[in-house]
Every structure is written in C-alpha cells, then in structure tokens.
PDB file of N, CA and C in Angstrom:
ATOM      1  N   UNK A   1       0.839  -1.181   0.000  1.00  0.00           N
ATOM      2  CA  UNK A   1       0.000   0.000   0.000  1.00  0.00           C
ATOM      3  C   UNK A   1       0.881   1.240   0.000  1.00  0.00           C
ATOM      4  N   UNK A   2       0.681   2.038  -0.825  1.00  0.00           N
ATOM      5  CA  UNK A   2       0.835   3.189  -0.759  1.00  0.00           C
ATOM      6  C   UNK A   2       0.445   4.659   0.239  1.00  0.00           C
ATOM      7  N   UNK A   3      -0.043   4.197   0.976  1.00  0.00           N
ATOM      8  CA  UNK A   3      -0.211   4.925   1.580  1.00  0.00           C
ATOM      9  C   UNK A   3       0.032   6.576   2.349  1.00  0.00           C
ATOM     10  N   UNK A   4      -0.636   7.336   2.294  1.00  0.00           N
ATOM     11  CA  UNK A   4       0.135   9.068   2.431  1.00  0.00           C
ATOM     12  C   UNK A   4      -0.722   9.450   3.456  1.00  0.00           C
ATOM     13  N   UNK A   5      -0.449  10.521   3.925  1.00  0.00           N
ATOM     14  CA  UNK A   5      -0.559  11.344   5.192  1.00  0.00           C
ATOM     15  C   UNK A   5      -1.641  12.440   4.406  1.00  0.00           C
ATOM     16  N   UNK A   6      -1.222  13.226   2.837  1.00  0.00           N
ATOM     17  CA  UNK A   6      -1.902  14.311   2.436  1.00  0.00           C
ATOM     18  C   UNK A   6      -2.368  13.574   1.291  1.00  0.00           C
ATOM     19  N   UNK A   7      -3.808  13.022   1.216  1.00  0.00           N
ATOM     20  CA  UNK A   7      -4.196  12.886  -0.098  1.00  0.00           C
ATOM     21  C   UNK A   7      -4.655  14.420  -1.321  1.00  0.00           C
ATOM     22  N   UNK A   8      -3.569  14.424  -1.909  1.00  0.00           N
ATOM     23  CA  UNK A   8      -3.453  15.575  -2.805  1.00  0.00           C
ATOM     24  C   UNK A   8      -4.386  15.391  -4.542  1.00  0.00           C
ATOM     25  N   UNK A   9      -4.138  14.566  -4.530  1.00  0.00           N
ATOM     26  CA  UNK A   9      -4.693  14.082  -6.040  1.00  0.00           C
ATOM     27  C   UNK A   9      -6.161  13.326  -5.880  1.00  0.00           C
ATOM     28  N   UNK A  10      -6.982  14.340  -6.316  1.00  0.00           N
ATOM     29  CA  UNK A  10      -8.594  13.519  -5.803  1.00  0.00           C
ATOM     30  C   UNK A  10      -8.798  12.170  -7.068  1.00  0.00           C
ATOM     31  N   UNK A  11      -8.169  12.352  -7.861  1.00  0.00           N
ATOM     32  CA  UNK A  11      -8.895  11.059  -8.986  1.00  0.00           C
ATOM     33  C   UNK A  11      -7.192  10.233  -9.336  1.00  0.00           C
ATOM     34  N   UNK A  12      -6.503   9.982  -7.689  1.00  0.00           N
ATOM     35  CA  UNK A  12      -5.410   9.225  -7.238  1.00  0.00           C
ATOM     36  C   UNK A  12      -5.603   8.443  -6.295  1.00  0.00           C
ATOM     37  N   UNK A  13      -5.830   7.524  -6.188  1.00  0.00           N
ATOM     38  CA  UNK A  13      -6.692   6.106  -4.946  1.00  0.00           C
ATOM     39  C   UNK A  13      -5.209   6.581  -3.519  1.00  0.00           C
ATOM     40  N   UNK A  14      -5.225   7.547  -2.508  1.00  0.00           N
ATOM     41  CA  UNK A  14      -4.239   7.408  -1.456  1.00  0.00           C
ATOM     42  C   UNK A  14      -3.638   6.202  -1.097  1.00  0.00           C
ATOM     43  N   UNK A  15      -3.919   4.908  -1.272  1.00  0.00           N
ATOM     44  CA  UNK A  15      -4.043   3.816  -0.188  1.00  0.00           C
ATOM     45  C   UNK A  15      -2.877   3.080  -1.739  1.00  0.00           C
ATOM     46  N   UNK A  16      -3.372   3.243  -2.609  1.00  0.00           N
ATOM     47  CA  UNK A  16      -2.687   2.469  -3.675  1.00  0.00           C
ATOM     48  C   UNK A  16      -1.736   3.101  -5.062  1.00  0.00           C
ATOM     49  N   UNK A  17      -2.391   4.091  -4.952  1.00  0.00           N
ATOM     50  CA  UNK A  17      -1.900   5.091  -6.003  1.00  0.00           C
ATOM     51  C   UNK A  17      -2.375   4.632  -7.451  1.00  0.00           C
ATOM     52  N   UNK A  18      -3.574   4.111  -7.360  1.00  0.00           N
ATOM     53  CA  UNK A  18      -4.328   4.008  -8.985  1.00  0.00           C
ATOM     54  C   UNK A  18      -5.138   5.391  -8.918  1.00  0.00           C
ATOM     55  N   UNK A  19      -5.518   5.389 -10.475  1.00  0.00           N
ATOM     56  CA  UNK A  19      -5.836   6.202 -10.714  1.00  0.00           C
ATOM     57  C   UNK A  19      -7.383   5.957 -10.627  1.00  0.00           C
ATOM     58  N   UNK A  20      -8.063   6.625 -10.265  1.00  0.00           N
ATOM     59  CA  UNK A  20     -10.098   6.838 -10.031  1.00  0.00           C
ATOM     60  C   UNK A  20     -10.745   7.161 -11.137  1.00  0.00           C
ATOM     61  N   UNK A  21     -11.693   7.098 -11.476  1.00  0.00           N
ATOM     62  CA  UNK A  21     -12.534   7.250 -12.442  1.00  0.00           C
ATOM     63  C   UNK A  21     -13.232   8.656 -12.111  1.00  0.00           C
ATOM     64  N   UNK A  22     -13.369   9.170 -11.064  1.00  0.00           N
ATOM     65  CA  UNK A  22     -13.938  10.247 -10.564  1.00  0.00           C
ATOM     66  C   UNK A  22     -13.430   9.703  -9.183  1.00  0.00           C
ATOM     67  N   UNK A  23     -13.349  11.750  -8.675  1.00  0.00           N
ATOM     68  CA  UNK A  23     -12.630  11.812  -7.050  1.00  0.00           C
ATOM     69  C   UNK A  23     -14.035  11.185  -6.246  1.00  0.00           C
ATOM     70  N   UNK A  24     -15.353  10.846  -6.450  1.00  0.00           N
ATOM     71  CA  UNK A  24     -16.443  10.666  -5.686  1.00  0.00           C
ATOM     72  C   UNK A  24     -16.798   9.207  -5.180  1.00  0.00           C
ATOM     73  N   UNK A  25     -18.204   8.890  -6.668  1.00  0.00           N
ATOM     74  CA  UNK A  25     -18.661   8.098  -7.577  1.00  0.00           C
ATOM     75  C   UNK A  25     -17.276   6.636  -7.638  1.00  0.00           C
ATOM     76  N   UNK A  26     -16.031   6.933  -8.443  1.00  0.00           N
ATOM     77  CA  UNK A  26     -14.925   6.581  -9.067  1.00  0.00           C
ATOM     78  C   UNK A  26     -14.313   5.806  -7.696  1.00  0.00           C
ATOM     79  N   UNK A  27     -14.276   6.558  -6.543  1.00  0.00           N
ATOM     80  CA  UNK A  27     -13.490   6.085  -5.211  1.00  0.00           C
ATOM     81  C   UNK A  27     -13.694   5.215  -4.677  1.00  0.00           C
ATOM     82  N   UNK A  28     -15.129   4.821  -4.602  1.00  0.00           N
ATOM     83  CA  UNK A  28     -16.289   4.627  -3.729  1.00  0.00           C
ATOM     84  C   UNK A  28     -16.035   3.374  -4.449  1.00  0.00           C
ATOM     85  N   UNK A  29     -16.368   3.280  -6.308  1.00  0.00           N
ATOM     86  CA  UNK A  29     -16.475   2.419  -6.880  1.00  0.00           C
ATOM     87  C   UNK A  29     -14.771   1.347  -6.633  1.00  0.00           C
ATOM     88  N   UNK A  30     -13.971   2.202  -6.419  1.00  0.00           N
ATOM     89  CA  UNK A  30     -12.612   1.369  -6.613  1.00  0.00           C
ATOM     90  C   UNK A  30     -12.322   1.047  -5.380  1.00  0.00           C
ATOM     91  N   UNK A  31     -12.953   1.280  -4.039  1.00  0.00           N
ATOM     92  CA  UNK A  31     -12.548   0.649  -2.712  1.00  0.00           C
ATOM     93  C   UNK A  31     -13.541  -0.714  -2.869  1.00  0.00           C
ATOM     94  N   UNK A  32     -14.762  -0.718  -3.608  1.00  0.00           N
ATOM     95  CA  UNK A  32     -15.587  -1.999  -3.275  1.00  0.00           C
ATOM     96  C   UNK A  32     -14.998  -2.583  -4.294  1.00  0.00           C
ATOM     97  N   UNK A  33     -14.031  -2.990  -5.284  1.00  0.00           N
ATOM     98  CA  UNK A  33     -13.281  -3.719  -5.863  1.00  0.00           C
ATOM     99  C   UNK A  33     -11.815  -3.911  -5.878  1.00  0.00           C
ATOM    100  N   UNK A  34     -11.356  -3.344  -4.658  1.00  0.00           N
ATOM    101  CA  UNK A  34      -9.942  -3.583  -3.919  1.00  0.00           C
ATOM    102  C   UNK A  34      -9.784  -3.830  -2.830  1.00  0.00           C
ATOM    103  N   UNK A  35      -9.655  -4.783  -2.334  1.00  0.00           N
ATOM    104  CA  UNK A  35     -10.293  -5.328  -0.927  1.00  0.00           C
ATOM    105  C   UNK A  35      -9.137  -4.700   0.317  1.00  0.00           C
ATOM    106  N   UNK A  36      -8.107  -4.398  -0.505  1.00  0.00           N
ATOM    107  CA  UNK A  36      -6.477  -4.046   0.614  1.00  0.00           C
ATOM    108  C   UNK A  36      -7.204  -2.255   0.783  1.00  0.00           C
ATOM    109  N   UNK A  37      -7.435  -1.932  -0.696  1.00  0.00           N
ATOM    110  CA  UNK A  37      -7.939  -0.152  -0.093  1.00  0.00           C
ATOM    111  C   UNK A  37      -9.243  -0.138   0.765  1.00  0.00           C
ATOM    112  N   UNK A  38      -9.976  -1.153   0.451  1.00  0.00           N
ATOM    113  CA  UNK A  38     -11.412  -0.843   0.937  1.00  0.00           C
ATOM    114  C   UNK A  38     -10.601  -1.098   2.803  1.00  0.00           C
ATOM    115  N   UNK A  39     -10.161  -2.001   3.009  1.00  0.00           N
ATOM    116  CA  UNK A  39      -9.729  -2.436   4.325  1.00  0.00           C
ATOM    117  C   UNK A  39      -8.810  -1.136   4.959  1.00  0.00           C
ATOM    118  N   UNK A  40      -7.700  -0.301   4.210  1.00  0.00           N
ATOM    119  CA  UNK A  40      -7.280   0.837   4.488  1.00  0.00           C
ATOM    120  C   UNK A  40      -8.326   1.784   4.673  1.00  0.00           C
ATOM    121  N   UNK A  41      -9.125   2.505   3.890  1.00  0.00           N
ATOM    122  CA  UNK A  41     -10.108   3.142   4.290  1.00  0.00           C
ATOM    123  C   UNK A  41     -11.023   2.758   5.460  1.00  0.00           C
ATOM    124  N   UNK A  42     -11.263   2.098   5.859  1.00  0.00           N
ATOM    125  CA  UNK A  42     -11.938   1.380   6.514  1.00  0.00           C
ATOM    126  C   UNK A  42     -11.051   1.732   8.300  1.00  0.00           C
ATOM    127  N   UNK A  43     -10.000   1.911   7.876  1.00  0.00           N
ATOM    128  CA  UNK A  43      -8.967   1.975   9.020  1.00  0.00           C
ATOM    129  C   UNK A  43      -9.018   3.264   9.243  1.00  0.00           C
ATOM    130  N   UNK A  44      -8.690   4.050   8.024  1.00  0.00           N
ATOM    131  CA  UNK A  44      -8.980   5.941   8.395  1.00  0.00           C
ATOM    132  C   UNK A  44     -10.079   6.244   8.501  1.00  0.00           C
ATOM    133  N   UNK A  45     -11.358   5.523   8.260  1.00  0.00           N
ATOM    134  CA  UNK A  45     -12.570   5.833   9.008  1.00  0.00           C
ATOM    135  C   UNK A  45     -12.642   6.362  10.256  1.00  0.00           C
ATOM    136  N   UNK A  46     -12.122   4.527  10.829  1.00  0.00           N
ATOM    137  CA  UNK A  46     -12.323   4.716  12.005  1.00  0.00           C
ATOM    138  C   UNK A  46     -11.211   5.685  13.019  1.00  0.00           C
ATOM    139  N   UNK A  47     -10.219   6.027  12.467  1.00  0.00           N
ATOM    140  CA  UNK A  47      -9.409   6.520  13.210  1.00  0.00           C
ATOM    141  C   UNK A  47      -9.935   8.303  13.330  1.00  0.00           C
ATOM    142  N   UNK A  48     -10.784   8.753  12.268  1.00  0.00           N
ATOM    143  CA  UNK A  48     -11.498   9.767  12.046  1.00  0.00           C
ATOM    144  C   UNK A  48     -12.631   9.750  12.760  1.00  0.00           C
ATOM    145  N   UNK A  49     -13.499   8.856  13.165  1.00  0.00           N
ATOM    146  CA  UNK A  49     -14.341   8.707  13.445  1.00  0.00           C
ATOM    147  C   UNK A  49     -14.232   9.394  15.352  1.00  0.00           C
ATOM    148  N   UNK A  50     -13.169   8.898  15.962  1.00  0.00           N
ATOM    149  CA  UNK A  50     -12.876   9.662  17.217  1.00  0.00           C
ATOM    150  C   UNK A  50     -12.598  10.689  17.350  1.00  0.00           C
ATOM    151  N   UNK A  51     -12.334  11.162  15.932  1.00  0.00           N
ATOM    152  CA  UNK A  51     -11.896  12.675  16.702  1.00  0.00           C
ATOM    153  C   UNK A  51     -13.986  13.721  16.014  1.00  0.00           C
ATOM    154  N   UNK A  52     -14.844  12.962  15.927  1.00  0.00           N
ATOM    155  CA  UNK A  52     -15.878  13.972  15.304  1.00  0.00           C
ATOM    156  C   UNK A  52     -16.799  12.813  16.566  1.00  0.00           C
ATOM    157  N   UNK A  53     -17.653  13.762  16.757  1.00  0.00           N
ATOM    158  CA  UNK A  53     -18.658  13.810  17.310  1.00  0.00           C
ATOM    159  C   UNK A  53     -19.764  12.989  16.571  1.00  0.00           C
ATOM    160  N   UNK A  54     -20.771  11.673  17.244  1.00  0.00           N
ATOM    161  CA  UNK A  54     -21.467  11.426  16.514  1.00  0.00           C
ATOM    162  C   UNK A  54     -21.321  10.386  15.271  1.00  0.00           C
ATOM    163  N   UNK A  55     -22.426   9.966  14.117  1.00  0.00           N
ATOM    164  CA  UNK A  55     -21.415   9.333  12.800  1.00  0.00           C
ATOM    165  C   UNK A  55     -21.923  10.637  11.594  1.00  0.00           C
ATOM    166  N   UNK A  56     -20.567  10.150  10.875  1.00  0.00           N
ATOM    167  CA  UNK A  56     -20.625  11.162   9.771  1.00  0.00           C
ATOM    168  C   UNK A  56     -21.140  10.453   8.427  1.00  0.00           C
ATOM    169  N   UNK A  57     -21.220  10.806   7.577  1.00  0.00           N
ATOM    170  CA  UNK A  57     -21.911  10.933   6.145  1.00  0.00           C
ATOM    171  C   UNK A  57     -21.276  10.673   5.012  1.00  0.00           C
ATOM    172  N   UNK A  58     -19.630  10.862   5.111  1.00  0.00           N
ATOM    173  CA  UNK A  58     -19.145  10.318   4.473  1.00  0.00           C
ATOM    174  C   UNK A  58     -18.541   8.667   4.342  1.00  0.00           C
TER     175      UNK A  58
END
C-alpha cells in the first residue's frame, strides 16, 4: 500500500496510487473492488471517526 498522510490528487486512490474514475462516484467504486484499499479506508474511518462527534456521512 501506498499509503500518504496528504491525499493531494482527488482522482489518485491514497491507499494504492491508482488512478479513479472520478474523485467521488470513481473512489467509492474502486474501494468496493480492492479489498487491501477498501480495508485501508476502513482503518482511516475509524481513526477519524474519534476525533468527530457522533457518525458522519461520508
């Protein structure tokens, strides 16, 4: 995994460094067919998830 601290490039997957089809739609679509990013995201969720109040939306 590729992994970064500043995801800079929105239609650049952070976790792997492929490229997205769209920064949204495209992301969403390429974590439910990469099981190592979906599992990374899944990790900065939750590590996001303590510092906000509540659950969020994204």
């Amino acid at each position: 995994m590729a992994a970064t601290t500043t995801w800079t490039d929105p239609i650049t997957c952070p976790f792997c460094g492929g490229e997205l089809a769209s920064p949204g739609a495209g992301f969403m679509d390429h974590i439910d067919e990469n099981g190592d990013c979906e599992t990374e995201f899944e990790r900065w969720r939750q590590n996001l998830a303590s510092d906000l109040t509540g659950e969020w939306s994204g």
